[in-house]
C-alpha atoms as a PDB file:
ATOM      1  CA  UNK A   1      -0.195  -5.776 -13.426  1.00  0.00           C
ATOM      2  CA  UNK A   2      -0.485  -4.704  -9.679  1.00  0.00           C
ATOM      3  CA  UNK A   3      -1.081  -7.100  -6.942  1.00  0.00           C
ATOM      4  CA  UNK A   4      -3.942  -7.997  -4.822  1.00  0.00           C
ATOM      5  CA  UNK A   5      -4.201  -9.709  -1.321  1.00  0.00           C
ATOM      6  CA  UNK A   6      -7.295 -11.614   0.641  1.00  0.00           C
ATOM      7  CA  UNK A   7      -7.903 -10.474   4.087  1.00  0.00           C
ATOM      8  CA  UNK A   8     -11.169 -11.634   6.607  1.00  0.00           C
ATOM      9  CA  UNK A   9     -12.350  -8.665   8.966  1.00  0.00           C
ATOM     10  CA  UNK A  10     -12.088  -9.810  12.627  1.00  0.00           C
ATOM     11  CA  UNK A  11     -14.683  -8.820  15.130  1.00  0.00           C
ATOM     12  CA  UNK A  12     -11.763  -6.768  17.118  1.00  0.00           C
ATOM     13  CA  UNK A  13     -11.386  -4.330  14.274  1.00  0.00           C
ATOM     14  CA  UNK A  14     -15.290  -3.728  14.791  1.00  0.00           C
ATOM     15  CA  UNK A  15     -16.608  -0.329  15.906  1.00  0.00           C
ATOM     16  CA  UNK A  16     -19.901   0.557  18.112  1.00  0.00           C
ATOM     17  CA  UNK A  17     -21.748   0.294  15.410  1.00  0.00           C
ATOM     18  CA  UNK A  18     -20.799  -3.056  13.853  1.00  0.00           C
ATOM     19  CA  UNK A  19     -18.485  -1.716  11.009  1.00  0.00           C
ATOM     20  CA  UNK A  20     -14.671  -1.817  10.491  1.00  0.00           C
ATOM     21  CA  UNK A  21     -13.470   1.197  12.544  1.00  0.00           C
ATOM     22  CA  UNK A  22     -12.192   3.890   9.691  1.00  0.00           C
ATOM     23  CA  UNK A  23      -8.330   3.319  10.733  1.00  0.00           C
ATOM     24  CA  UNK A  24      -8.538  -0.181   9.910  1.00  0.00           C
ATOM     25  CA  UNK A  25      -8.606   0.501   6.452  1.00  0.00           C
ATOM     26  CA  UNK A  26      -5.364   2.159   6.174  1.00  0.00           C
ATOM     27  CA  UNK A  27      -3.926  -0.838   8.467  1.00  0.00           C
ATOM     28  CA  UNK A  28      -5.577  -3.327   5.331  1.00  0.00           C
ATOM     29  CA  UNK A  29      -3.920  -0.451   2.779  1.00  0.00           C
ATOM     30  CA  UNK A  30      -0.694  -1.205   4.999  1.00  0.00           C
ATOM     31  CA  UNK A  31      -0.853  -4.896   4.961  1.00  0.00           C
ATOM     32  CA  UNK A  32      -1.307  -5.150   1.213  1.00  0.00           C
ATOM     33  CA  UNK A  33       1.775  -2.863   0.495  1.00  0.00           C
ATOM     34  CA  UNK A  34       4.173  -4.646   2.418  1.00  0.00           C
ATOM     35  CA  UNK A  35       2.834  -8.058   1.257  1.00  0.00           C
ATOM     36  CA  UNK A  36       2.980  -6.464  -2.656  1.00  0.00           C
ATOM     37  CA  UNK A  37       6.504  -4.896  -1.799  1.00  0.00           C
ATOM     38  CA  UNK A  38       7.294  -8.679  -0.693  1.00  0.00           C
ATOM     39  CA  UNK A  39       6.253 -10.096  -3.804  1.00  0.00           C
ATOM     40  CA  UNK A  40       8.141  -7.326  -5.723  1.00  0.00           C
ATOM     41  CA  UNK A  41      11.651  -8.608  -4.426  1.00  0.00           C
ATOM     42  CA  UNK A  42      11.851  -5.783  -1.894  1.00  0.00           C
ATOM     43  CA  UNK A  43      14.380  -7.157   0.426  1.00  0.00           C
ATOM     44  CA  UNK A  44      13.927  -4.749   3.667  1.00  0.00           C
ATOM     45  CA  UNK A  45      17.535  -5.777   5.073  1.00  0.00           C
ATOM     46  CA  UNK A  46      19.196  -4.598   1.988  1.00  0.00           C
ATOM     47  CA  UNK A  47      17.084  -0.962   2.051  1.00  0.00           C
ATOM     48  CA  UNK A  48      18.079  -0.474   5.884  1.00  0.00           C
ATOM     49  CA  UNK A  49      21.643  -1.303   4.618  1.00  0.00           C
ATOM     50  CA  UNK A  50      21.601   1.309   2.203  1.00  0.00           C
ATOM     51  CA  UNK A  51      20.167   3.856   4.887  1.00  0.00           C
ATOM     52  CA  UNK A  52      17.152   4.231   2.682  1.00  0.00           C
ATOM     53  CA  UNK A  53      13.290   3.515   3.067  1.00  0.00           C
ATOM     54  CA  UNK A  54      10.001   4.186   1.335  1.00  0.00           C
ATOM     55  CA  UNK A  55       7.970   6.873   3.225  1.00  0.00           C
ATOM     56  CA  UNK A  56       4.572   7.620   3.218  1.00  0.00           C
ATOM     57  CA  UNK A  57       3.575  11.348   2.507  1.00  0.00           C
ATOM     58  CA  UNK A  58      -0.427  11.559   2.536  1.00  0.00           C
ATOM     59  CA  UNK A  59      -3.036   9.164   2.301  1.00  0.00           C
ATOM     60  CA  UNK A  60      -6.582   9.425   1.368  1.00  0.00           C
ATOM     61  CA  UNK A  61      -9.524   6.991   2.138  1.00  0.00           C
ATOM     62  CA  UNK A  62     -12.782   7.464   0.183  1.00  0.00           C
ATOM     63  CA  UNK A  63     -15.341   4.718   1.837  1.00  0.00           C
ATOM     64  CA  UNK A  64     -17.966   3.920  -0.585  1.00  0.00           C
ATOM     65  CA  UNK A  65     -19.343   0.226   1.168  1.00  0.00           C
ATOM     66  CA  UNK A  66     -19.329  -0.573   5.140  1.00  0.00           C
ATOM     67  CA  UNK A  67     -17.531  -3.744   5.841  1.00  0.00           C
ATOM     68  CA  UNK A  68     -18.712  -5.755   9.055  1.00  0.00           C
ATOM     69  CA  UNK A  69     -17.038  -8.780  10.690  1.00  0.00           C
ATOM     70  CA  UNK A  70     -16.648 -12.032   8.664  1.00  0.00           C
ATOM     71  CA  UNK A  71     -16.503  -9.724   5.569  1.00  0.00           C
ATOM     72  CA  UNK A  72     -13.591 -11.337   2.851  1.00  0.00           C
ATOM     73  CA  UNK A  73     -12.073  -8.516   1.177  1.00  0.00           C
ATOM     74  CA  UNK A  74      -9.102  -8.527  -1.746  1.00  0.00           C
ATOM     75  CA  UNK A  75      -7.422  -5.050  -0.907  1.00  0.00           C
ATOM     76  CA  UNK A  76      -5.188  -4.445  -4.398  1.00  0.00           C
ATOM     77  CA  UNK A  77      -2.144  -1.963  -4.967  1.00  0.00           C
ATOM     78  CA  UNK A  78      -0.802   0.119  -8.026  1.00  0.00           C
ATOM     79  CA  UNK A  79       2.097   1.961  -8.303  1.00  0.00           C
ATOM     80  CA  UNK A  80       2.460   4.942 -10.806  1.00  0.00           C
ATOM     81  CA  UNK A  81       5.519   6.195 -11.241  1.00  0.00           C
ATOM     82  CA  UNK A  82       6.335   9.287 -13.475  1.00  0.00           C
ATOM     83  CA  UNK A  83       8.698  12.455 -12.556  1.00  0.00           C
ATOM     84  CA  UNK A  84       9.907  13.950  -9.404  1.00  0.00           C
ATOM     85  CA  UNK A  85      10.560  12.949  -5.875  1.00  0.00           C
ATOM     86  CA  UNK A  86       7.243  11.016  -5.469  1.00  0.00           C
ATOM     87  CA  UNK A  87       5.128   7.985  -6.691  1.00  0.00           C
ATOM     88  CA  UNK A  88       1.345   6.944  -6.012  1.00  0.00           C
ATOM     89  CA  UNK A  89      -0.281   3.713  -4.906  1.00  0.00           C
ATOM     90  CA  UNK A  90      -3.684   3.397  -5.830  1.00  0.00           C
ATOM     91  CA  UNK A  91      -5.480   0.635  -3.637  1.00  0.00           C
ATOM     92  CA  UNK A  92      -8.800  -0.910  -3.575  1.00  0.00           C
ATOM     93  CA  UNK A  93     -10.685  -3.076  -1.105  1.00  0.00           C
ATOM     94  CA  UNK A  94     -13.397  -5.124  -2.921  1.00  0.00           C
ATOM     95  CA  UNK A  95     -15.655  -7.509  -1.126  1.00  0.00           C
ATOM     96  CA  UNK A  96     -15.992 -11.103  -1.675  1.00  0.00           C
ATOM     97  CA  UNK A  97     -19.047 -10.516  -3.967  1.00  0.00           C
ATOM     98  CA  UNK A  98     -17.044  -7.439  -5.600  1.00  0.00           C
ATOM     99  CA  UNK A  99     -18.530  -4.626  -3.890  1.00  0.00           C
ATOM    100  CA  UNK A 100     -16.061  -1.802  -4.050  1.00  0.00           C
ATOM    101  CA  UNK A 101     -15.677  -1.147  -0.147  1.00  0.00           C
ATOM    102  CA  UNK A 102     -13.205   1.488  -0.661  1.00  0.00           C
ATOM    103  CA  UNK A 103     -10.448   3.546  -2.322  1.00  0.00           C
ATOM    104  CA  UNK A 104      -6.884   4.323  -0.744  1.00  0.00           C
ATOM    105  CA  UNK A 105      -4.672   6.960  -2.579  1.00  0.00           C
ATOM    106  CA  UNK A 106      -1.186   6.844  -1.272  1.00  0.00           C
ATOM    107  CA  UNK A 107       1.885   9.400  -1.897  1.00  0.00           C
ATOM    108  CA  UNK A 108       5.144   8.176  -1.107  1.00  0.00           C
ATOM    109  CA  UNK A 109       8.664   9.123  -1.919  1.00  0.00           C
ATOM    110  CA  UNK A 110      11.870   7.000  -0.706  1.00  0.00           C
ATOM    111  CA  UNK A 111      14.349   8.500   2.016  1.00  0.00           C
ATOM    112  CA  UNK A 112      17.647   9.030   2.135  1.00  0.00           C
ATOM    113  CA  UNK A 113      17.949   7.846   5.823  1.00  0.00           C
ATOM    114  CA  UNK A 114      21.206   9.665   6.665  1.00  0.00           C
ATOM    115  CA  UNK A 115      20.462  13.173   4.619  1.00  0.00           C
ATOM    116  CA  UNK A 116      16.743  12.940   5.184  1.00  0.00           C
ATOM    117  CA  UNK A 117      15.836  13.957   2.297  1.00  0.00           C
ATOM    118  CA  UNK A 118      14.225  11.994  -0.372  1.00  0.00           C
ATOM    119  CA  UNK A 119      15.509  10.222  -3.560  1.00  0.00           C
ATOM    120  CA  UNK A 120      15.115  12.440  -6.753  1.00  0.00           C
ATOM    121  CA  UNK A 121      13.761   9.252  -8.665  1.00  0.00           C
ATOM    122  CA  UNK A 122      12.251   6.706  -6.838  1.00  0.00           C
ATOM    123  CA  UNK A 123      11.670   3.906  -8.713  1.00  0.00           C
ATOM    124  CA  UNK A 124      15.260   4.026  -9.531  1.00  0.00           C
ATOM    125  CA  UNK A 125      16.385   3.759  -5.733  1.00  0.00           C
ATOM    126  CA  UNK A 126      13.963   0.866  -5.332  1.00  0.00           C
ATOM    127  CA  UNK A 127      14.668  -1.050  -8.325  1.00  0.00           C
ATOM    128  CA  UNK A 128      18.733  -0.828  -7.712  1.00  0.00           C
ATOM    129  CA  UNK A 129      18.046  -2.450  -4.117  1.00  0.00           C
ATOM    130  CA  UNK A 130      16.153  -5.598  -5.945  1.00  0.00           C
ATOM    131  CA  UNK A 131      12.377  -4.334  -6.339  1.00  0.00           C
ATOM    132  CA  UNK A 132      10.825  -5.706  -9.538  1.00  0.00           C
ATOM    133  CA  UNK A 133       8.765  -2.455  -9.890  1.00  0.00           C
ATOM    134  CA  UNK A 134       6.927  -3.872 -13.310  1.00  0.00           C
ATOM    135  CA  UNK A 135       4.751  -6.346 -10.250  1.00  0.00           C
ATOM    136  CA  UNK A 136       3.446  -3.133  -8.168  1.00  0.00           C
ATOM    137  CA  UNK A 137       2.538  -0.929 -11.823  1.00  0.00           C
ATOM    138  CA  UNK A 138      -1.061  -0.278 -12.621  1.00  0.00           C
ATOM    139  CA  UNK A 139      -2.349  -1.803 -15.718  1.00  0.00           C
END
């Protein structure tokens, strides 16, 4: 299914040259996975109660389309979970007109807050504190 959110470029997030500086887009990345972990059920009170949290292990941005101020851009995520310690989210932001702007690969894993260490299966830990995982998974 995945999810998908709408967000308009503000002339703040604008570099010298007129673009949207390069850390912007993992902020946009950021502000779609919280929003999709929202609409999953994620219910941030009850992970801090259980001492445990999804982390963020490496990112990568490939920028295929400069976005300038005024731009409209849907960023989307997608989980994909499979074996081991870790999961993906694969994100896109796509223009208004539905130029591909650019493409966010994500690898998280979710903490045990008190043993630091993270959660042999983590759509397991995230589903038993309320996220519907079946709204963040890629089609």
């Amino acid at each position: 299914m995945g999810f998908s959110t709408r967000i308009e470029v503000r002339g703040y997030e604008l570099d010298s040259l007129g673009h949207v500086n390069h850390a912007v887009y993992h902020q946009y990345g950021e502000v779609a996975r919280m929003k999709a972990f929202a609409e999953a059920g994620c219910d941030w009170d009850e992970l801090t109660r259980r001492r445990t949290g999804p982390v963020l292990l490496s990112t990568t941005v490939n920028f295929r389309s400069e976005l300038r101020g005024n731009d409209v851009v849907d960023v989307t995520c997608r989980a994909k979970f499979g074996t081991g310690k870790t999961f993906t989210l694969e994100q896109e932001i796509i223009k208004a007109d539905g130029t591909l702007s650019a493409e966010m690969y994500g690898v998280f894993g979710v903490m045990d807050l008190d043993a630091r260490k993270l959660f042999p299966d983590p759509r397991a830990a995230l589903e038993s504190a309320g996220l519907d995982t079946a709204v963040l998974l890629a089609p």
